[in-house]
PDB file of N, CA and C in Angstrom:
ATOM      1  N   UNK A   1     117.209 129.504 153.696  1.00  0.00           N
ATOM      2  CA  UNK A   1     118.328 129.085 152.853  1.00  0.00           C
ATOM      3  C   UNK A   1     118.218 127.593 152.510  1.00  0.00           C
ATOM      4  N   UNK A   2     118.112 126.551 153.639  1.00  0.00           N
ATOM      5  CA  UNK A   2     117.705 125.236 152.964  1.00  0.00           C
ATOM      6  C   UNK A   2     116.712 124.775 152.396  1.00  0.00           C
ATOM      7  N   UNK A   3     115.621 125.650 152.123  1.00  0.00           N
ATOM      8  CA  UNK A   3     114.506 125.321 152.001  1.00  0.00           C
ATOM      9  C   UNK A   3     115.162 125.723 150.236  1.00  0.00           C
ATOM     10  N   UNK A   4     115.460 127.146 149.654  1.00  0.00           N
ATOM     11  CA  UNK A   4     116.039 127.565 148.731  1.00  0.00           C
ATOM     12  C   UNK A   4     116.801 126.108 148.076  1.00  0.00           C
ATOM     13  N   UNK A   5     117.363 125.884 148.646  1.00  0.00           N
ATOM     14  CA  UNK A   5     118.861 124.328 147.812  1.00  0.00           C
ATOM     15  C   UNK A   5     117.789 123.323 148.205  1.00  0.00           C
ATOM     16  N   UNK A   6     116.980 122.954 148.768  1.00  0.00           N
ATOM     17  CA  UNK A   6     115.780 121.827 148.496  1.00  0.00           C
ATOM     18  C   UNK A   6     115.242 122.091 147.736  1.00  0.00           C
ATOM     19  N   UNK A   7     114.657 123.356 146.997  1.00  0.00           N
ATOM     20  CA  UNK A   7     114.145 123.651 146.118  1.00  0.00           C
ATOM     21  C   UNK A   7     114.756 123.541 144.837  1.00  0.00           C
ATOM     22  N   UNK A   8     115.839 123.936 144.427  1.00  0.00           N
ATOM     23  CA  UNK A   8     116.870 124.069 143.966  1.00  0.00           C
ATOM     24  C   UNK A   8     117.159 122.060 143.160  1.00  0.00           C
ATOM     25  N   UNK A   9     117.323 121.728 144.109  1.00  0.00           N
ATOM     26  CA  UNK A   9     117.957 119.892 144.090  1.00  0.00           C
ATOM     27  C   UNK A   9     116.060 119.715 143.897  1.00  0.00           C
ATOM     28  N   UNK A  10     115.231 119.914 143.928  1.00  0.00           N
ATOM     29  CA  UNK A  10     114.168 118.942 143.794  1.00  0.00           C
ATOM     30  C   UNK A  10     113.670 119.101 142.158  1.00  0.00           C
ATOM     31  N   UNK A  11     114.117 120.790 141.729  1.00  0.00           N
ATOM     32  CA  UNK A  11     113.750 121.150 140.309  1.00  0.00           C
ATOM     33  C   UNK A  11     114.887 120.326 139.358  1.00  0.00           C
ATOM     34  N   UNK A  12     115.954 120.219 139.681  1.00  0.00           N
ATOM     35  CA  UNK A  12     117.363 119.306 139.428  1.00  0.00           C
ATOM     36  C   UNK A  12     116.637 118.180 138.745  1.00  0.00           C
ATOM     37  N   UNK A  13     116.514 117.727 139.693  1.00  0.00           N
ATOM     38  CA  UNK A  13     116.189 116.500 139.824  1.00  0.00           C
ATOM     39  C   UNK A  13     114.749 115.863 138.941  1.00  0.00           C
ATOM     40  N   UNK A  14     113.757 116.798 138.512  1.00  0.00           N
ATOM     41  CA  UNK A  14     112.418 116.460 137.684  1.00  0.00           C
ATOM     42  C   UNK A  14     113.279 117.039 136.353  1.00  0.00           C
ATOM     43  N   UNK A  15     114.309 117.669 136.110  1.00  0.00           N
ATOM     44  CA  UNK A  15     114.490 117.849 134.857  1.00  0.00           C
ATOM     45  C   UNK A  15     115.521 116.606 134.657  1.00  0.00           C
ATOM     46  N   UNK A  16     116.693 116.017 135.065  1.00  0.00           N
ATOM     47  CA  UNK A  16     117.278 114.814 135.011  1.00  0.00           C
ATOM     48  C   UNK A  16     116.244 113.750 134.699  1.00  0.00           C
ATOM     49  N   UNK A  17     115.625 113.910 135.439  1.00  0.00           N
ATOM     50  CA  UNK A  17     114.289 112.742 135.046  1.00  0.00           C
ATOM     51  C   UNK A  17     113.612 112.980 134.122  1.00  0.00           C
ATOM     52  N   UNK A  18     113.319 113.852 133.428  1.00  0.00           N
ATOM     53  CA  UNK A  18     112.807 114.194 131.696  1.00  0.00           C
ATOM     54  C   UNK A  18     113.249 113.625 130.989  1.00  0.00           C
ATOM     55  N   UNK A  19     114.828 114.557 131.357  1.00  0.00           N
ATOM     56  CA  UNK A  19     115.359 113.920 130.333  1.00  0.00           C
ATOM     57  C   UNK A  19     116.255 112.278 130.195  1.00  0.00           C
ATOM     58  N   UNK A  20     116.306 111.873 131.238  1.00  0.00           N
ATOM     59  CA  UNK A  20     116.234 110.345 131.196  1.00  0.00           C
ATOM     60  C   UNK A  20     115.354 109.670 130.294  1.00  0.00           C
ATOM     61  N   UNK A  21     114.145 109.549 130.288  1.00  0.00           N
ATOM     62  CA  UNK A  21     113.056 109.655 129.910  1.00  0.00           C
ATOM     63  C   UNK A  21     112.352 109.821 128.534  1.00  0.00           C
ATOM     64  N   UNK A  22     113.589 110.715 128.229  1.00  0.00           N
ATOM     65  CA  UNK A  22     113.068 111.419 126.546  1.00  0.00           C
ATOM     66  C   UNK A  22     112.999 110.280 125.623  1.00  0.00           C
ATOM     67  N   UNK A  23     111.979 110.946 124.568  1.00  0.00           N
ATOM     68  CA  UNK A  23     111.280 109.932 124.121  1.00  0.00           C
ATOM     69  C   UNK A  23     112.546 109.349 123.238  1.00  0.00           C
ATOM     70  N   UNK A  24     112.743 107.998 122.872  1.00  0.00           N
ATOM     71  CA  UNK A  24     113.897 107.174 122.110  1.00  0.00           C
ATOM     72  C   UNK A  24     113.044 107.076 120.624  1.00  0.00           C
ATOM     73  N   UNK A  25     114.121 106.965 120.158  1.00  0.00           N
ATOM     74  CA  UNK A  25     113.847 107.021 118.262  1.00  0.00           C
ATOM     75  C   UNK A  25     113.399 105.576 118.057  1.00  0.00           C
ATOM     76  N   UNK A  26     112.472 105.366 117.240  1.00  0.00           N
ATOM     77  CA  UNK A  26     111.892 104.148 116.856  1.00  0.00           C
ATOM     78  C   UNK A  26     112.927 103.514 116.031  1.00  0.00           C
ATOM     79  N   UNK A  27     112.965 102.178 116.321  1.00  0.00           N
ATOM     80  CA  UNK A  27     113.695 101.397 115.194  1.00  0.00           C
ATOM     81  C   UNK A  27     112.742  99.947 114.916  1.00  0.00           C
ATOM     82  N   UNK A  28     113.383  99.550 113.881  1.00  0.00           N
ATOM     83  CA  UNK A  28     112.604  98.613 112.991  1.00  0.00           C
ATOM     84  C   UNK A  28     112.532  97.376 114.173  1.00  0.00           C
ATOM     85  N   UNK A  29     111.230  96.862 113.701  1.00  0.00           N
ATOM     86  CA  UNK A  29     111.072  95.454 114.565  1.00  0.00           C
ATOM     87  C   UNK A  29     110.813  94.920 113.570  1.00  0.00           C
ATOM     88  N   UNK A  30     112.242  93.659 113.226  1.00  0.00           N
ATOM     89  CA  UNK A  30     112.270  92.887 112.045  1.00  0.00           C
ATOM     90  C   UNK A  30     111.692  91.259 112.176  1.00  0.00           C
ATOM     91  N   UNK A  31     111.209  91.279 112.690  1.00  0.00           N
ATOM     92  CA  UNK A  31     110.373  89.823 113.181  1.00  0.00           C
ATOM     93  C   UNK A  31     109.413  89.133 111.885  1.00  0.00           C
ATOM     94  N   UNK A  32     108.804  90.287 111.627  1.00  0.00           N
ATOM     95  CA  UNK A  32     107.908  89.369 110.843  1.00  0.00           C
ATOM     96  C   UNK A  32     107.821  91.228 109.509  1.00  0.00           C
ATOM     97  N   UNK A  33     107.345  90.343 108.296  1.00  0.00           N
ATOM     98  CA  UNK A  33     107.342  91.273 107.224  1.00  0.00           C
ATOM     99  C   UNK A  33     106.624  92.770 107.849  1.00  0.00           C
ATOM    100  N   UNK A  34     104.993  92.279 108.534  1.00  0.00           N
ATOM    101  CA  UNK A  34     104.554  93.125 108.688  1.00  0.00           C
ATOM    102  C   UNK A  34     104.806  94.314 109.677  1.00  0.00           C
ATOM    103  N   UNK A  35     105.532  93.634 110.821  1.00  0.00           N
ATOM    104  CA  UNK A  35     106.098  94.420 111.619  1.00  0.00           C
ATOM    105  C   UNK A  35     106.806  95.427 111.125  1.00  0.00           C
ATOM    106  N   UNK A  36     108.051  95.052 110.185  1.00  0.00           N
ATOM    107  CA  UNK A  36     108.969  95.667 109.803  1.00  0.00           C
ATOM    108  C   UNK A  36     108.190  96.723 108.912  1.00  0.00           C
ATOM    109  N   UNK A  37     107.361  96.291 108.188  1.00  0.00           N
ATOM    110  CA  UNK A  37     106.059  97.442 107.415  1.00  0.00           C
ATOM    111  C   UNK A  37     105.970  98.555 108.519  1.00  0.00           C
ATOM    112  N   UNK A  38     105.357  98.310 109.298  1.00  0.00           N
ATOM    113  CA  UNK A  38     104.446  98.915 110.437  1.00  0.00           C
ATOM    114  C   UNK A  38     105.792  99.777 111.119  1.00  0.00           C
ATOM    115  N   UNK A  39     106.623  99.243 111.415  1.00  0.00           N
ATOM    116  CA  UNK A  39     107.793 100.108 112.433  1.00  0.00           C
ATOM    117  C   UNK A  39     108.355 101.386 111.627  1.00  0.00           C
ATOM    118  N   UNK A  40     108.440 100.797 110.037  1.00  0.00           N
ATOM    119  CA  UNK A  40     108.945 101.712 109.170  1.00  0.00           C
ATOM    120  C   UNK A  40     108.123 103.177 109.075  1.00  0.00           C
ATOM    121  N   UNK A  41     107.255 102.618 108.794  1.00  0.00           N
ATOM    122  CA  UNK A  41     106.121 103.391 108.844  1.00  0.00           C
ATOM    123  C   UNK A  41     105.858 104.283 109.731  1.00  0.00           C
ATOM    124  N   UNK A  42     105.739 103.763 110.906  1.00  0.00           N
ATOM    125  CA  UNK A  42     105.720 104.910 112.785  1.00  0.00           C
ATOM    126  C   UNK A  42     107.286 105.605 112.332  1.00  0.00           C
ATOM    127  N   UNK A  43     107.991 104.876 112.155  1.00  0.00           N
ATOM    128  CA  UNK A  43     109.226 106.133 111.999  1.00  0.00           C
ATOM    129  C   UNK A  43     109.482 107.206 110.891  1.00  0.00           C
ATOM    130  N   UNK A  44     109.296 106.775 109.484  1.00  0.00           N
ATOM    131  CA  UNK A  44     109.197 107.792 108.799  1.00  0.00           C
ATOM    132  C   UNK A  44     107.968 108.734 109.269  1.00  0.00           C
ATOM    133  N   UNK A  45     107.094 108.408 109.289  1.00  0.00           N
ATOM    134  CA  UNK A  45     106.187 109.608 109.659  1.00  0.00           C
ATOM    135  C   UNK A  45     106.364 110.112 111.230  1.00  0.00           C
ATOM    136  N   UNK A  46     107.716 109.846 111.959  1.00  0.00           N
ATOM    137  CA  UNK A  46     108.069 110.465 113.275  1.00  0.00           C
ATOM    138  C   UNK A  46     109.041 111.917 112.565  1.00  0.00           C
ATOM    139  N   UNK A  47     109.439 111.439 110.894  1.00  0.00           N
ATOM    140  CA  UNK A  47     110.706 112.303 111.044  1.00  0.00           C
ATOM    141  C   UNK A  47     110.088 113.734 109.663  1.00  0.00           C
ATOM    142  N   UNK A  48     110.999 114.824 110.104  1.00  0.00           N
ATOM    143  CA  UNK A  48     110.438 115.848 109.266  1.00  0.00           C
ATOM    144  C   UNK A  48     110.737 115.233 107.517  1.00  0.00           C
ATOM    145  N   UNK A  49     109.960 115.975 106.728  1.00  0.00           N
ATOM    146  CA  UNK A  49     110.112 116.047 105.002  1.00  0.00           C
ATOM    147  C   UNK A  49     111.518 115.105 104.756  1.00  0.00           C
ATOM    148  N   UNK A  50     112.232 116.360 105.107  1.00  0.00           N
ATOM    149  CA  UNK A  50     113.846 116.178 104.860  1.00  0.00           C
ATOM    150  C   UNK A  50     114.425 114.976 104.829  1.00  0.00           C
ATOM    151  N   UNK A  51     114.324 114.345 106.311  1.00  0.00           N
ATOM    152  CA  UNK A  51     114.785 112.848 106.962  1.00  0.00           C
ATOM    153  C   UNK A  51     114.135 112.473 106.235  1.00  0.00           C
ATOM    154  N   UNK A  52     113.097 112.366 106.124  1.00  0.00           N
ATOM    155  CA  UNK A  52     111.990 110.442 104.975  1.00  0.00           C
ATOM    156  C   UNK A  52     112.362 111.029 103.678  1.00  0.00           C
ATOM    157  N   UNK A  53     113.034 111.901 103.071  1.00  0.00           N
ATOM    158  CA  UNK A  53     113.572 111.602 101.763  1.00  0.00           C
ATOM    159  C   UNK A  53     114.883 110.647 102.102  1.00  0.00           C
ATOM    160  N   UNK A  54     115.433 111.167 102.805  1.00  0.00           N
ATOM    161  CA  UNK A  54     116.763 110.451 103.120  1.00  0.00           C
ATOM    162  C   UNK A  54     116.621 109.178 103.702  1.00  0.00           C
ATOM    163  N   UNK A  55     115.611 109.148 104.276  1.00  0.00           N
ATOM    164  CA  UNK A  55     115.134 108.005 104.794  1.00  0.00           C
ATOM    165  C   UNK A  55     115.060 107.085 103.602  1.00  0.00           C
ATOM    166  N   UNK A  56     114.004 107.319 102.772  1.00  0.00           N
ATOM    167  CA  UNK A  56     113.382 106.829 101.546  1.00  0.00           C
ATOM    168  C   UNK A  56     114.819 106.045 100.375  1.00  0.00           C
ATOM    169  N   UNK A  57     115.714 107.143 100.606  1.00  0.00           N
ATOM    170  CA  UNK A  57     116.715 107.291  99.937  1.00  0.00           C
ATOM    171  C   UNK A  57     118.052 105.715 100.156  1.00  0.00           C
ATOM    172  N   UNK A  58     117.835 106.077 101.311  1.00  0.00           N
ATOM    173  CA  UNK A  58     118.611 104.948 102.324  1.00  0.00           C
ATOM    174  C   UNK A  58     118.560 103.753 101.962  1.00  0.00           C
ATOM    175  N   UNK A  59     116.853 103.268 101.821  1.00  0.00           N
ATOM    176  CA  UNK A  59     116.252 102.530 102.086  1.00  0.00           C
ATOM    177  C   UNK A  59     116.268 101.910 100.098  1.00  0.00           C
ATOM    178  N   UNK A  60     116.043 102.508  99.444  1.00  0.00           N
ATOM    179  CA  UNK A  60     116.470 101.693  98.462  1.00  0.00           C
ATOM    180  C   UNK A  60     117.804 101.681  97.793  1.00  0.00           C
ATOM    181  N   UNK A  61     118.549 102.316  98.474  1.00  0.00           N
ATOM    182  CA  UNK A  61     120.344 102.213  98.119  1.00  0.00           C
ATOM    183  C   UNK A  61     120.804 100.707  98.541  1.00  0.00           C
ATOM    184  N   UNK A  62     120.206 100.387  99.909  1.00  0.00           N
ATOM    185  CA  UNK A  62     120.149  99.562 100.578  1.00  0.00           C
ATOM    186  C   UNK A  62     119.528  98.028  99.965  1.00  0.00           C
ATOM    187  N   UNK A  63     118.480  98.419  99.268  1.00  0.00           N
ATOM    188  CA  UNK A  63     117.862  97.390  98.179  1.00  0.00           C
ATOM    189  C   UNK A  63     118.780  97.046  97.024  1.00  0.00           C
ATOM    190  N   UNK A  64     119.299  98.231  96.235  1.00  0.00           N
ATOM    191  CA  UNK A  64     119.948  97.614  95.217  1.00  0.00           C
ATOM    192  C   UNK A  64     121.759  97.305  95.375  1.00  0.00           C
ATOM    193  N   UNK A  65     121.688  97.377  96.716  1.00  0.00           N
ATOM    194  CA  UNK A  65     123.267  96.772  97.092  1.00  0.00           C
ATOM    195  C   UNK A  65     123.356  95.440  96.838  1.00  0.00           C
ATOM    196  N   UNK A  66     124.512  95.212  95.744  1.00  0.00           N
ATOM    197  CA  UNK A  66     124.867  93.677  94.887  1.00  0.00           C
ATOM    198  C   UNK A  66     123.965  93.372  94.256  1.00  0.00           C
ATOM    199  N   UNK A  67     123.249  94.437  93.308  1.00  0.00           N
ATOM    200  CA  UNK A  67     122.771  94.452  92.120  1.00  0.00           C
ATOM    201  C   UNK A  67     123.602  94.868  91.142  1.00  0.00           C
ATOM    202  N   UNK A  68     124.064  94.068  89.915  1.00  0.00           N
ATOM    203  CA  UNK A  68     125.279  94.069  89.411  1.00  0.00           C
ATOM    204  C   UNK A  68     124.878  94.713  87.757  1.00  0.00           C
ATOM    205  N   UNK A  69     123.376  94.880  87.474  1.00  0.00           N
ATOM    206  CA  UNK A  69     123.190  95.358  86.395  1.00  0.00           C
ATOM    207  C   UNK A  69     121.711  95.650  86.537  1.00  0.00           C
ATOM    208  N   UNK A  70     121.382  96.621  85.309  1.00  0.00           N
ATOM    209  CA  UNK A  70     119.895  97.335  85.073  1.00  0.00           C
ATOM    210  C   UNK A  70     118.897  96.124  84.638  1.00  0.00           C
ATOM    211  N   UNK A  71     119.857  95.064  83.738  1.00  0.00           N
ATOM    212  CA  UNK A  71     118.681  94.408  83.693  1.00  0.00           C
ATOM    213  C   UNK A  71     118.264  93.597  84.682  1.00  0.00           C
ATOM    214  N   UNK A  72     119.234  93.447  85.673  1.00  0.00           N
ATOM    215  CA  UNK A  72     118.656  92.425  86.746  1.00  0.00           C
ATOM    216  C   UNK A  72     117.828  93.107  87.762  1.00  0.00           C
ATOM    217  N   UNK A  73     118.003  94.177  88.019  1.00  0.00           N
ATOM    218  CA  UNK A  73     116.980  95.455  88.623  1.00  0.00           C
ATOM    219  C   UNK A  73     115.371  95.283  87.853  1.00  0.00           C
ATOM    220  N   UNK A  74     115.522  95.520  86.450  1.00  0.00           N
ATOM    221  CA  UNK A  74     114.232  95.282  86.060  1.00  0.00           C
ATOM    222  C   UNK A  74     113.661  93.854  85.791  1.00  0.00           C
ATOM    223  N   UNK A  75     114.447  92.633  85.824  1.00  0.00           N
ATOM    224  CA  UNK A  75     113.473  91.446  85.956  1.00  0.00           C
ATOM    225  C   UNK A  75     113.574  90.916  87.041  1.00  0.00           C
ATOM    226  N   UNK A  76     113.875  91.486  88.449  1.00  0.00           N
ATOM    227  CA  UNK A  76     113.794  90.940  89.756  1.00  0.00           C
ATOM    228  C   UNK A  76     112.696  91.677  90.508  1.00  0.00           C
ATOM    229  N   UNK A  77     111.654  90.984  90.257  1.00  0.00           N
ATOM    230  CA  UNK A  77     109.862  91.742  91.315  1.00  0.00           C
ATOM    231  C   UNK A  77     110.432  92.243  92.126  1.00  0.00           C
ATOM    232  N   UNK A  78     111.670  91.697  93.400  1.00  0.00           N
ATOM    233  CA  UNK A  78     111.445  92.446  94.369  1.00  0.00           C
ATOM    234  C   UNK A  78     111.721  93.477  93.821  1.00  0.00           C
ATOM    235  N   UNK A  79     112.753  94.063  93.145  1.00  0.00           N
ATOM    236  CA  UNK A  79     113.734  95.492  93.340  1.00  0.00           C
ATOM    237  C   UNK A  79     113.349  96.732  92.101  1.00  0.00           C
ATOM    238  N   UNK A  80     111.856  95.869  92.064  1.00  0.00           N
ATOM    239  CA  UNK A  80     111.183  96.602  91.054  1.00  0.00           C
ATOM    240  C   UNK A  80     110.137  97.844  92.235  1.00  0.00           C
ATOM    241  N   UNK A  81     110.061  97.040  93.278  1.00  0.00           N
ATOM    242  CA  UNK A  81     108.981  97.897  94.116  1.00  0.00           C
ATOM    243  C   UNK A  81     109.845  98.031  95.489  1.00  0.00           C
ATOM    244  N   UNK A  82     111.431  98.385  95.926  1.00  0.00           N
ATOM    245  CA  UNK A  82     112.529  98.254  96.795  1.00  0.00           C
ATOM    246  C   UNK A  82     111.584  98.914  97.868  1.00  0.00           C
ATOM    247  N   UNK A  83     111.933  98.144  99.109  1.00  0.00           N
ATOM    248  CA  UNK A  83     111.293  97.948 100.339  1.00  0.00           C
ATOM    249  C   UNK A  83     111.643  97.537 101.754  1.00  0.00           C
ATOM    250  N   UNK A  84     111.128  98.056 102.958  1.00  0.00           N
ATOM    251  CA  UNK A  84     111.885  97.501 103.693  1.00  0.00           C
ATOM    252  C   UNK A  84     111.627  96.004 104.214  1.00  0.00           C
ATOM    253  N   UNK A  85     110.879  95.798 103.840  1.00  0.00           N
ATOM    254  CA  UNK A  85     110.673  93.989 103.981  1.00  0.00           C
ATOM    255  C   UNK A  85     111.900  93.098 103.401  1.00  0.00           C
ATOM    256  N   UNK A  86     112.338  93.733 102.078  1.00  0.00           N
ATOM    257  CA  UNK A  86     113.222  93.294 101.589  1.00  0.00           C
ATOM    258  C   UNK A  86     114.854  93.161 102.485  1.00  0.00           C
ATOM    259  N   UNK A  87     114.991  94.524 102.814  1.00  0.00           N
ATOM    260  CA  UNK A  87     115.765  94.355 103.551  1.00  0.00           C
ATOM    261  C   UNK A  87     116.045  94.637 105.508  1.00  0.00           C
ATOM    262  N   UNK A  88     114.562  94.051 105.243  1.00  0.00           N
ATOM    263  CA  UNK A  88     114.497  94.102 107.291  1.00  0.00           C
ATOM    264  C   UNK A  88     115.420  93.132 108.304  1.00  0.00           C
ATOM    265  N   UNK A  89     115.965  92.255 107.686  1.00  0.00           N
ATOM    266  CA  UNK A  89     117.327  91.528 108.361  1.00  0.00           C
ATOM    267  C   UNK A  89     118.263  92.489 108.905  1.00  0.00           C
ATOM    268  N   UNK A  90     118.815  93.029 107.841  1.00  0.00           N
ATOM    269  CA  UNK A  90     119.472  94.090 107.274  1.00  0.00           C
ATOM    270  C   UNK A  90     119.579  95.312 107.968  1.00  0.00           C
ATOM    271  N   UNK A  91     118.361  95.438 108.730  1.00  0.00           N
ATOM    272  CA  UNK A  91     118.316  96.731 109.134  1.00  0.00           C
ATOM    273  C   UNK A  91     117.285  97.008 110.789  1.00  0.00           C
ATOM    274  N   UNK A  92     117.370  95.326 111.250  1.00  0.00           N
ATOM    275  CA  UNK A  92     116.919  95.075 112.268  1.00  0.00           C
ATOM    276  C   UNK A  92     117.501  95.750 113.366  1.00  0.00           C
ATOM    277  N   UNK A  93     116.560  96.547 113.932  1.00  0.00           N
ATOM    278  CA  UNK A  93     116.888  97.226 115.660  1.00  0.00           C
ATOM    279  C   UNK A  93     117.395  98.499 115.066  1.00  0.00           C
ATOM    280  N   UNK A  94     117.825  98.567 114.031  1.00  0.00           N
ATOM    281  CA  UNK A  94     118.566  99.918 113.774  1.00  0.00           C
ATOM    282  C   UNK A  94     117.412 101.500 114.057  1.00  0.00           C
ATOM    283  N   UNK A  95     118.045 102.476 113.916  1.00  0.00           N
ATOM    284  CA  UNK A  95     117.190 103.712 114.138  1.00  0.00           C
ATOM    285  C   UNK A  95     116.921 104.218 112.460  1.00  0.00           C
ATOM    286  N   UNK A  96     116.272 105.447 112.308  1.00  0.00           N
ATOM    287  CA  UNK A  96     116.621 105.917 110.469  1.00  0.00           C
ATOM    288  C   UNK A  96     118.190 106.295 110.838  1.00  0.00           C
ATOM    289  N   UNK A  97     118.258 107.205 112.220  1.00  0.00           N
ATOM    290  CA  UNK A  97     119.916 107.544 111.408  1.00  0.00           C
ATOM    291  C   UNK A  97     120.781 106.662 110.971  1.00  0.00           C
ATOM    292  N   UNK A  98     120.803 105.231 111.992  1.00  0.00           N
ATOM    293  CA  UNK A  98     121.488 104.153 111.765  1.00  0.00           C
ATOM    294  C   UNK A  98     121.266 103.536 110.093  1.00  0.00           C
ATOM    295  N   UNK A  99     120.470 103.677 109.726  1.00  0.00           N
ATOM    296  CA  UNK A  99     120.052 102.922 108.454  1.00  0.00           C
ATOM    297  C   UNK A  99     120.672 104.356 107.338  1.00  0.00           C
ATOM    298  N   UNK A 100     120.040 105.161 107.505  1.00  0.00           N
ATOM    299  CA  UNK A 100     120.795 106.045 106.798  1.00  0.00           C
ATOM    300  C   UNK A 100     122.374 105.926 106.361  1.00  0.00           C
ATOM    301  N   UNK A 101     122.926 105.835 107.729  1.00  0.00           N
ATOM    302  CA  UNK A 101     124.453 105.692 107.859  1.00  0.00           C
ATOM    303  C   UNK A 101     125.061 104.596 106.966  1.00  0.00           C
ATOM    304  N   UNK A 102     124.512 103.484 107.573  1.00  0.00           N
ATOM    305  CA  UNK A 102     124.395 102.161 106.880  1.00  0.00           C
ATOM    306  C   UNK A 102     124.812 102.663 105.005  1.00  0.00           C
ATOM    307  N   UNK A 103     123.748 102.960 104.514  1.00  0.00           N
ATOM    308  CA  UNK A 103     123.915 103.011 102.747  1.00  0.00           C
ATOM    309  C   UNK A 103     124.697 104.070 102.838  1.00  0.00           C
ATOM    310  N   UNK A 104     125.561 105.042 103.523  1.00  0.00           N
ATOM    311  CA  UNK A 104     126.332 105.501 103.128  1.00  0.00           C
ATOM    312  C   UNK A 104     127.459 104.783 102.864  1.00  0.00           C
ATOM    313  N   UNK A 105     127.458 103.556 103.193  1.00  0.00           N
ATOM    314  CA  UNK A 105     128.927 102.276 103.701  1.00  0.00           C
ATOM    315  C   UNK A 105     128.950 101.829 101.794  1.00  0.00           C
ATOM    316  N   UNK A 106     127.546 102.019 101.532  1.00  0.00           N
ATOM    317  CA  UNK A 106     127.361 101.105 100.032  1.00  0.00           C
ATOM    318  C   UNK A 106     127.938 101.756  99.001  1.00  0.00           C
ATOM    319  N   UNK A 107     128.964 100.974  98.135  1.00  0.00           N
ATOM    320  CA  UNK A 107     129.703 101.662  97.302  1.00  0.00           C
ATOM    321  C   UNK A 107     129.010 100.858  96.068  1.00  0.00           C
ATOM    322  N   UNK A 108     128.203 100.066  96.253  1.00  0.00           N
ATOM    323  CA  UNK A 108     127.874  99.923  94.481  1.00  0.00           C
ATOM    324  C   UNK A 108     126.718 100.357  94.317  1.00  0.00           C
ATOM    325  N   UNK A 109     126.741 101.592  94.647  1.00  0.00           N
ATOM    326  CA  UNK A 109     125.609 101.856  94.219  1.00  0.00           C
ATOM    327  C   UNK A 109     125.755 103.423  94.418  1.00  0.00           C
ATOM    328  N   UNK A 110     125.347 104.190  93.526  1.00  0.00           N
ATOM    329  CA  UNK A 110     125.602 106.093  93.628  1.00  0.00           C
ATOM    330  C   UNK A 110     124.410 106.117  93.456  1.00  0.00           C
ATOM    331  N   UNK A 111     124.034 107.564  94.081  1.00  0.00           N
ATOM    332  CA  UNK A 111     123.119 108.215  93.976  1.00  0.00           C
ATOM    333  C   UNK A 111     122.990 109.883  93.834  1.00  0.00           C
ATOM    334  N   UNK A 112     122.932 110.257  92.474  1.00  0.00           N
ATOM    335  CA  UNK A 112     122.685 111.611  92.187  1.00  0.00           C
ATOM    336  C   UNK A 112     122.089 112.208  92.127  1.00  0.00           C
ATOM    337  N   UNK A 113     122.188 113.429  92.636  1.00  0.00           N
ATOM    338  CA  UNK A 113     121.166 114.795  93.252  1.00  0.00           C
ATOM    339  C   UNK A 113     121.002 115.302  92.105  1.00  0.00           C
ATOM    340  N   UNK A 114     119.525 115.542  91.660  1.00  0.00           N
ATOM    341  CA  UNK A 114     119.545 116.303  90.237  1.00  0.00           C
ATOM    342  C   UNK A 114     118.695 117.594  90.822  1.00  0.00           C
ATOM    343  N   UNK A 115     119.744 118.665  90.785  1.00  0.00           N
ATOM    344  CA  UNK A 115     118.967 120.249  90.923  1.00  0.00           C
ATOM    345  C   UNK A 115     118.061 120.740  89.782  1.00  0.00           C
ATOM    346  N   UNK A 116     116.945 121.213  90.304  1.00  0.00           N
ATOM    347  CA  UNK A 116     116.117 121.474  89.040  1.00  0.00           C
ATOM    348  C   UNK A 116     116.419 122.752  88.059  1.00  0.00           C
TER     349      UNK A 116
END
């Protein structure tokens, strides 16, 4: 019988510790441009199709927040090629869901789903 509940508490106990353990979601390391390149990067390609559209999605909602017109979109280099360098301050330490979440906060800026 004690050998049973030692057994019992020792299997407990390697699954608590898994999942302690489990692997944590990458977030941006905004230090330097390239980092923030590089982190983006390990994380979209951590997440399925779905997420790195939304990801993708996020990520330049996030760019053209307090962009106040089309033409300033098209004669401003950066927000011609929207990126996360651009806005890696912005989105330092965060996870994708966090960043995701984030441009949902952004009201100047919509984004419409066009069904084919």
């Amino acid at each position: 019988m004690f050998r049973t509940t030692l057994n019992a508490l020792f299997v407990a106990v390697l699954l608590f510790a898994g999942g302690a353990h489990a692997r944590e979601p990458i977030r941006i390391d905004a230090s330097t441009e390239e980092s923030a390149k590089a982190s983006f990067e390990a994380m979209a390609s951590s997440l399925s199709p779905r997420k790195q559209q939304a990801l993708q999605i996020a990520v330049l909602v996030l760019n053209m927040d307090g962009v106040s017109s089309a033409y300033e979109a098209v004669n401003n280099p950066e927000l011609q090629h929207p990126s996360i360098e651009r806005i890696r301050d912005k989105v330092s330490g965060m996870t994708a869901d966090e960043i995701i979440r984030l441009s949902k906060r952004v009201t100047s800026v919509r984004v419409v789903e066009e069904t084919p």
